[in-house]
N, C-alpha and C. Protein backbone atom coordinates (compact mmCIF):
# COMPACT_ATOMS: atom_id res chain seq x y z
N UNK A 1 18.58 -25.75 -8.91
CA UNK A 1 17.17 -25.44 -9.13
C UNK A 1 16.93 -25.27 -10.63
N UNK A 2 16.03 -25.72 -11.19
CA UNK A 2 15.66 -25.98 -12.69
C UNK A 2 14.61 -24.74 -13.11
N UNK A 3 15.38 -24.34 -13.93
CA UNK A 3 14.49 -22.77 -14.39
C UNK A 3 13.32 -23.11 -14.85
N UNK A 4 12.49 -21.68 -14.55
CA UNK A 4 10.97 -21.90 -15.12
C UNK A 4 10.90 -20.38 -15.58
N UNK A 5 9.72 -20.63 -16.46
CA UNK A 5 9.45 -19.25 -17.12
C UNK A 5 8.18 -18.48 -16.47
N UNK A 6 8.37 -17.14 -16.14
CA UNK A 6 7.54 -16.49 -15.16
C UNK A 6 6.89 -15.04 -15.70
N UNK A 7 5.94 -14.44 -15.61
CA UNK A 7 5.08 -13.77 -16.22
C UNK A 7 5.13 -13.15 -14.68
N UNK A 8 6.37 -11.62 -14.65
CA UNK A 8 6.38 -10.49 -13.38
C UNK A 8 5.71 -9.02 -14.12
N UNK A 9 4.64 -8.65 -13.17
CA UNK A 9 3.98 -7.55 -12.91
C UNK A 9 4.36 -6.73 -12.18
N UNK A 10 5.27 -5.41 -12.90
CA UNK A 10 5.73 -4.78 -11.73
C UNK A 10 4.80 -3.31 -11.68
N UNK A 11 4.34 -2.94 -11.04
CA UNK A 11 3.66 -1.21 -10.74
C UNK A 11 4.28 -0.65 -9.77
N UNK A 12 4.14 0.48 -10.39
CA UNK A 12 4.84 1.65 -9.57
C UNK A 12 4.04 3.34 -10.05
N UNK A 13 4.44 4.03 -8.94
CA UNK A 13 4.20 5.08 -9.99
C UNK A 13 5.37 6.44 -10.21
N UNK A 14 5.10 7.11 -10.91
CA UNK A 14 5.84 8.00 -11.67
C UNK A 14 6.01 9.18 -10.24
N UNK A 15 7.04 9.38 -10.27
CA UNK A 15 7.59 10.50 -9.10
C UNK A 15 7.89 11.96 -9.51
N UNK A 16 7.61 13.23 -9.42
CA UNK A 16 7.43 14.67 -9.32
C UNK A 16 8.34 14.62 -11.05
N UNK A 17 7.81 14.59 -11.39
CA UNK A 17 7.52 15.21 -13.42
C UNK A 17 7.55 16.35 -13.69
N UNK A 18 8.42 16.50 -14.67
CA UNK A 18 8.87 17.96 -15.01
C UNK A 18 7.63 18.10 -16.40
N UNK A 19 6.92 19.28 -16.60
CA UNK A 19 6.40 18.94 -17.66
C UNK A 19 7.23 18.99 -19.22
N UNK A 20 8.22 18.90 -19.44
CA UNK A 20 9.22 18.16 -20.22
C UNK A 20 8.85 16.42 -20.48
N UNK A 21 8.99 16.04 -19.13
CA UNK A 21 8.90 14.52 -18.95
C UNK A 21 7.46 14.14 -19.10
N UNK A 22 6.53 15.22 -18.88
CA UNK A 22 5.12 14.46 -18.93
C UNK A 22 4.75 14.43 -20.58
N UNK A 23 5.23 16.31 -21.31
CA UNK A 23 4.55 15.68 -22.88
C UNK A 23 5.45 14.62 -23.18
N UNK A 24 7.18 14.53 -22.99
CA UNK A 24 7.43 12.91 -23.64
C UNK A 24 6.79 11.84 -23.60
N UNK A 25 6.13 11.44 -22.25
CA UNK A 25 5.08 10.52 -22.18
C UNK A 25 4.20 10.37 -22.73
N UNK A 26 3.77 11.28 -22.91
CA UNK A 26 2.23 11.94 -23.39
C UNK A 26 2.21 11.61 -24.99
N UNK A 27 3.39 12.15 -25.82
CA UNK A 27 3.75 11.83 -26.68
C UNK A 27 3.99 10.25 -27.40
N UNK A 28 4.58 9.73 -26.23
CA UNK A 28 4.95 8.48 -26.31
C UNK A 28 3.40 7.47 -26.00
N UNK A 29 2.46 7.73 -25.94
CA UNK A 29 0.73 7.70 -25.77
C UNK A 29 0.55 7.33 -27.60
N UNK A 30 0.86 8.64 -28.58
CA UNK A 30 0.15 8.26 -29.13
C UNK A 30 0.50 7.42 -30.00
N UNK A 31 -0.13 6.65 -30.98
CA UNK A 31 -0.34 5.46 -31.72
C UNK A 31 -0.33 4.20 -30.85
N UNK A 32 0.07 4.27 -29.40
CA UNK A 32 0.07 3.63 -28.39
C UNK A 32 -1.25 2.35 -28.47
N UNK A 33 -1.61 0.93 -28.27
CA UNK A 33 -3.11 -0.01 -28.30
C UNK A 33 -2.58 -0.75 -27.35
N UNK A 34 -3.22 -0.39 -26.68
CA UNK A 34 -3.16 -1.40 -24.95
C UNK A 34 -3.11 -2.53 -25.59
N UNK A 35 -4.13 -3.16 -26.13
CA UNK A 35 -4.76 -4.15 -26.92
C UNK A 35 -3.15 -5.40 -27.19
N UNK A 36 -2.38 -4.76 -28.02
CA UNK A 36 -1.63 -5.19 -28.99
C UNK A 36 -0.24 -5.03 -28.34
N UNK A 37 -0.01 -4.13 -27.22
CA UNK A 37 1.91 -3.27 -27.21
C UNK A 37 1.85 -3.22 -25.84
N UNK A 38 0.91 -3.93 -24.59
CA UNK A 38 0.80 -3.74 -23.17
C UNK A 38 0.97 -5.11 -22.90
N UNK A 39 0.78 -6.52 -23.58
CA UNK A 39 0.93 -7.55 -22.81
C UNK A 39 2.50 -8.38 -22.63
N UNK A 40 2.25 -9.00 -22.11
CA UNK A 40 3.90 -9.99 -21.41
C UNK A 40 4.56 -10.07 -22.20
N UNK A 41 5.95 -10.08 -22.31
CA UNK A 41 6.36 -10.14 -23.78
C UNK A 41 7.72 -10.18 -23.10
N UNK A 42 8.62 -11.03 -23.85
CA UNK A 42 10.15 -11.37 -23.29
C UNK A 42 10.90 -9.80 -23.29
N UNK A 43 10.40 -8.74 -24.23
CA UNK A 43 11.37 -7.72 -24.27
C UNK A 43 10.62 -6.63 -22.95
N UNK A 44 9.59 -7.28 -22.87
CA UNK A 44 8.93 -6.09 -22.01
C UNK A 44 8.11 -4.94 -22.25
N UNK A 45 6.97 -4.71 -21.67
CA UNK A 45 6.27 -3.45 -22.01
C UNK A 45 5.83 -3.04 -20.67
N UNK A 46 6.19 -1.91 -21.29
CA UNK A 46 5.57 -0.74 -20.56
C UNK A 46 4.50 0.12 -20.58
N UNK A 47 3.18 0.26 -19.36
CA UNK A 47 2.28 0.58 -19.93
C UNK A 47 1.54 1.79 -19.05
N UNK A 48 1.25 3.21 -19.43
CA UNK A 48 0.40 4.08 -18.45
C UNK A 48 -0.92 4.96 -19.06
N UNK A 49 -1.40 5.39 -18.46
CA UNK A 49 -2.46 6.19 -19.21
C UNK A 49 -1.95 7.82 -19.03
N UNK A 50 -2.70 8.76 -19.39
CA UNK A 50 -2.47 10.03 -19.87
C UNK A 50 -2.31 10.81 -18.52
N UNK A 51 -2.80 10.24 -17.37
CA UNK A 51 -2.93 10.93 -16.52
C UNK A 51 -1.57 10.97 -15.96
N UNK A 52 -0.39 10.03 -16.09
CA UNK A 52 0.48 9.85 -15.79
C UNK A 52 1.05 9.82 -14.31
N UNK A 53 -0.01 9.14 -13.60
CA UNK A 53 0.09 8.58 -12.19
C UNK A 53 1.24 7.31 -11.77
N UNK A 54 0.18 6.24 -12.33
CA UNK A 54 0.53 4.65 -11.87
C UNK A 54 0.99 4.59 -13.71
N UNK A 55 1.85 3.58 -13.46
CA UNK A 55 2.52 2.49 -14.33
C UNK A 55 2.21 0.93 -13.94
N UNK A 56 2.51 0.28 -15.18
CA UNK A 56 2.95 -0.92 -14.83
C UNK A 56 3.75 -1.66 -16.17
N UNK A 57 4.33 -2.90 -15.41
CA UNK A 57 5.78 -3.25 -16.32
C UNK A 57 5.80 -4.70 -16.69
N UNK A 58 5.34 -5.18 -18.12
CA UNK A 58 4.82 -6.57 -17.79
C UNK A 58 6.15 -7.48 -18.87
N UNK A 59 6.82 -8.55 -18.48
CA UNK A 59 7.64 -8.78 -18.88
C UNK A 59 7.57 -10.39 -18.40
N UNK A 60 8.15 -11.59 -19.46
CA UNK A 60 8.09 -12.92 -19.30
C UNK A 60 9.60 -13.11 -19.32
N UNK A 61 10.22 -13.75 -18.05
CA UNK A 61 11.51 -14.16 -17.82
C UNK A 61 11.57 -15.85 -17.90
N UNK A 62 13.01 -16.22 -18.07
CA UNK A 62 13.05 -17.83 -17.76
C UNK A 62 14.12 -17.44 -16.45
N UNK A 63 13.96 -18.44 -15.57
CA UNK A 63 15.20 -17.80 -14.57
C UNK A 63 15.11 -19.08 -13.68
N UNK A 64 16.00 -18.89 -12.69
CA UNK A 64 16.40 -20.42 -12.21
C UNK A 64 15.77 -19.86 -10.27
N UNK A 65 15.94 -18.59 -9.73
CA UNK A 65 15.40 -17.81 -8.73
C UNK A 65 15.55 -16.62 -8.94
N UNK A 66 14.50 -15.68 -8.07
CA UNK A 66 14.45 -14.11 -7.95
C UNK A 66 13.53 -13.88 -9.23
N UNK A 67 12.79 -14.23 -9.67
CA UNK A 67 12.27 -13.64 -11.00
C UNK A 67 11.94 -12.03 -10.61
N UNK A 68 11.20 -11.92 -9.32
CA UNK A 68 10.96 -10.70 -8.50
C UNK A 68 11.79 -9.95 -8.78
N UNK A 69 13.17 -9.96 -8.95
CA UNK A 69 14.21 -9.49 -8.52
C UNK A 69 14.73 -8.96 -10.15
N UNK A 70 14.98 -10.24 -10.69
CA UNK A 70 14.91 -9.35 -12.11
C UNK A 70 13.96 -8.34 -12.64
N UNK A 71 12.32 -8.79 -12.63
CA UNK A 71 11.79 -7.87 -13.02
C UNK A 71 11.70 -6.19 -12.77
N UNK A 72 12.15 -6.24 -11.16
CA UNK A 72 12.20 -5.15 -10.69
C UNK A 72 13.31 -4.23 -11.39
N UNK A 73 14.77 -5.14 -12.08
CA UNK A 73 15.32 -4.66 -12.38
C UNK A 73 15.05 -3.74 -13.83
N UNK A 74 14.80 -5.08 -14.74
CA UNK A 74 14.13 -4.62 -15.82
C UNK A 74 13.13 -3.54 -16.41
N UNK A 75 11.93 -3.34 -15.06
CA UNK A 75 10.98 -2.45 -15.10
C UNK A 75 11.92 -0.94 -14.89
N UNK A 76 13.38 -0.50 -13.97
CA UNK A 76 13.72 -0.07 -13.32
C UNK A 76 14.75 0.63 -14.51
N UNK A 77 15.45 -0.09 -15.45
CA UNK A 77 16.01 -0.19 -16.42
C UNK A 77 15.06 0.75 -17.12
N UNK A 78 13.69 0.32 -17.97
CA UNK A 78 12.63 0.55 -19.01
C UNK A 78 12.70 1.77 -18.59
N UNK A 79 12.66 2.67 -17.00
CA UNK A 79 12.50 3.38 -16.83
C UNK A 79 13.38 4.62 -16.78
N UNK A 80 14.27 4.13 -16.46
CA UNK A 80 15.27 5.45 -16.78
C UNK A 80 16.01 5.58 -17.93
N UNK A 81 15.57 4.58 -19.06
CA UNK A 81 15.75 5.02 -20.19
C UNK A 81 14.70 5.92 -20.85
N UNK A 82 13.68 6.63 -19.80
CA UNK A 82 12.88 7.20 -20.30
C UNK A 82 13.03 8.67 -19.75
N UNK A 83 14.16 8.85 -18.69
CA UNK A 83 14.28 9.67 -18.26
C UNK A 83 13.54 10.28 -17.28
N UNK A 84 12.81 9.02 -16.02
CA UNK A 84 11.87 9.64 -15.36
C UNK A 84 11.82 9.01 -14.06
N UNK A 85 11.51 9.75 -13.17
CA UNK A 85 11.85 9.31 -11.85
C UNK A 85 10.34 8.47 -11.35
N UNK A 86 10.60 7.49 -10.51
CA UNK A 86 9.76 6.57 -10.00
C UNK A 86 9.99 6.21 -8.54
N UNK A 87 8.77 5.46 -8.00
CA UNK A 87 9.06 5.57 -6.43
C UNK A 87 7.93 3.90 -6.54
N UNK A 88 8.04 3.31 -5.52
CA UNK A 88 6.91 2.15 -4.84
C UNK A 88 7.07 0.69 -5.68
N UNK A 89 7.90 0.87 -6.38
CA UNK A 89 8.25 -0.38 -7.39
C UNK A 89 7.46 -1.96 -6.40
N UNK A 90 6.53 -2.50 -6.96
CA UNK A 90 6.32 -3.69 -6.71
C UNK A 90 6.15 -4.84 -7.48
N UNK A 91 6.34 -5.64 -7.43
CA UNK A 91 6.42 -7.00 -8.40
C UNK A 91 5.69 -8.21 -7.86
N UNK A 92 5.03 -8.57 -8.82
CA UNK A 92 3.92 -9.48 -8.34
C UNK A 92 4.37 -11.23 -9.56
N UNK A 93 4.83 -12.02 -9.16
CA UNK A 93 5.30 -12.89 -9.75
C UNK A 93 4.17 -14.64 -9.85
N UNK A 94 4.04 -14.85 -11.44
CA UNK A 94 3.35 -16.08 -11.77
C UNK A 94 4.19 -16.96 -12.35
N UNK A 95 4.61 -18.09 -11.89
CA UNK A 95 5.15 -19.60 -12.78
C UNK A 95 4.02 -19.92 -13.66
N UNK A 96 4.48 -19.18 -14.82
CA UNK A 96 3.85 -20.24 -15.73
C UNK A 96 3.82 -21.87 -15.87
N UNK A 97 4.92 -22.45 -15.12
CA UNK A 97 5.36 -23.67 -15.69
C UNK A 97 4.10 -24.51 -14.47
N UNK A 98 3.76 -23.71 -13.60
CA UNK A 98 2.84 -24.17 -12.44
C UNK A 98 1.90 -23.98 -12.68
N UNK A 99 1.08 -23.19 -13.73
CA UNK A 99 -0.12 -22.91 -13.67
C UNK A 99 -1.06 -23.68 -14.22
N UNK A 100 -2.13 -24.01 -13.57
CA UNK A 100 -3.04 -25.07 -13.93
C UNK A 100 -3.94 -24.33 -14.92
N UNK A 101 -4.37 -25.77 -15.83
CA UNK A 101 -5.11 -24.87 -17.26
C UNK A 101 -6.13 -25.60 -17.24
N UNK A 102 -7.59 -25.04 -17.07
CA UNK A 102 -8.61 -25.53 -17.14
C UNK A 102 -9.18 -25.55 -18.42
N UNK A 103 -9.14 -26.75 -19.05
CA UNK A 103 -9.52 -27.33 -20.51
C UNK A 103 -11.36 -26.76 -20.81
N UNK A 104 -11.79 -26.53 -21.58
CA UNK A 104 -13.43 -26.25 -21.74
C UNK A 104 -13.81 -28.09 -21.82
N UNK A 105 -14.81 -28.38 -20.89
CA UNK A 105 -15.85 -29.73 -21.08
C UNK A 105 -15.81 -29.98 -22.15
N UNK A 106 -15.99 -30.97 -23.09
CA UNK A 106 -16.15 -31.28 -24.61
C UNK A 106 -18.10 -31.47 -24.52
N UNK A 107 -18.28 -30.50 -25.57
CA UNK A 107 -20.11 -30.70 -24.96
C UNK A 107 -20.39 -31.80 -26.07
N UNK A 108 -21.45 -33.23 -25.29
CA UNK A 108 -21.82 -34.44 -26.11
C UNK A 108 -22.84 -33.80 -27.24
């Protein structure tokens, strides 16, 4: 099977937080721009708001099968290097190499 490169969405959310673990987060918030440090990116980002509920884990793999499977890992990884417990892990997987690109009309 011939690898393709895939753009996995994983969410989950954050499981019983010590408030230790929430100002690290909290901390880790600021200078934080969705904008610029939240999208797909081969190393991965990680992204939550203040309320520190839901997460999500956006990361671009090349892989030959399971992209699902890596990402889950990866998101799973991001996370306990943060020192924080998580529960509902899901992964939602796009082939880029499949995705159709609708060109803009050329206006006469």
């Amino acid at each position: 099977m011939a690898e393709h490169t895939y753009r996995v969405l994983v969410r989950g959310r954050f499981a019983e937080l010590t408030d230790e673990q929430r100002g690290s987060l909290r901390e880790r918030l600021k200078g934080f721009d969705f904008l610029r440090d939240a999208g797909f990116s081969e190393e991965g980002a990680l992204s939550y708001d203040e309320k520190l509920d839901f997460f999500s884990y956006r990361v671009i793999l090349t892989a030959a099968e399971k992209p699902d499977e890596a990402g889950l890992r990866r998101a799973s990884t991001a996370l306990d290097a943060l020192g924080v417990d998580f529960r509902g892990l899901k992964a939602k997987v796009t082939d880029v190499d499949e995705m159709k690109v609708n060109r803009p009309k050329r206006l006469r």
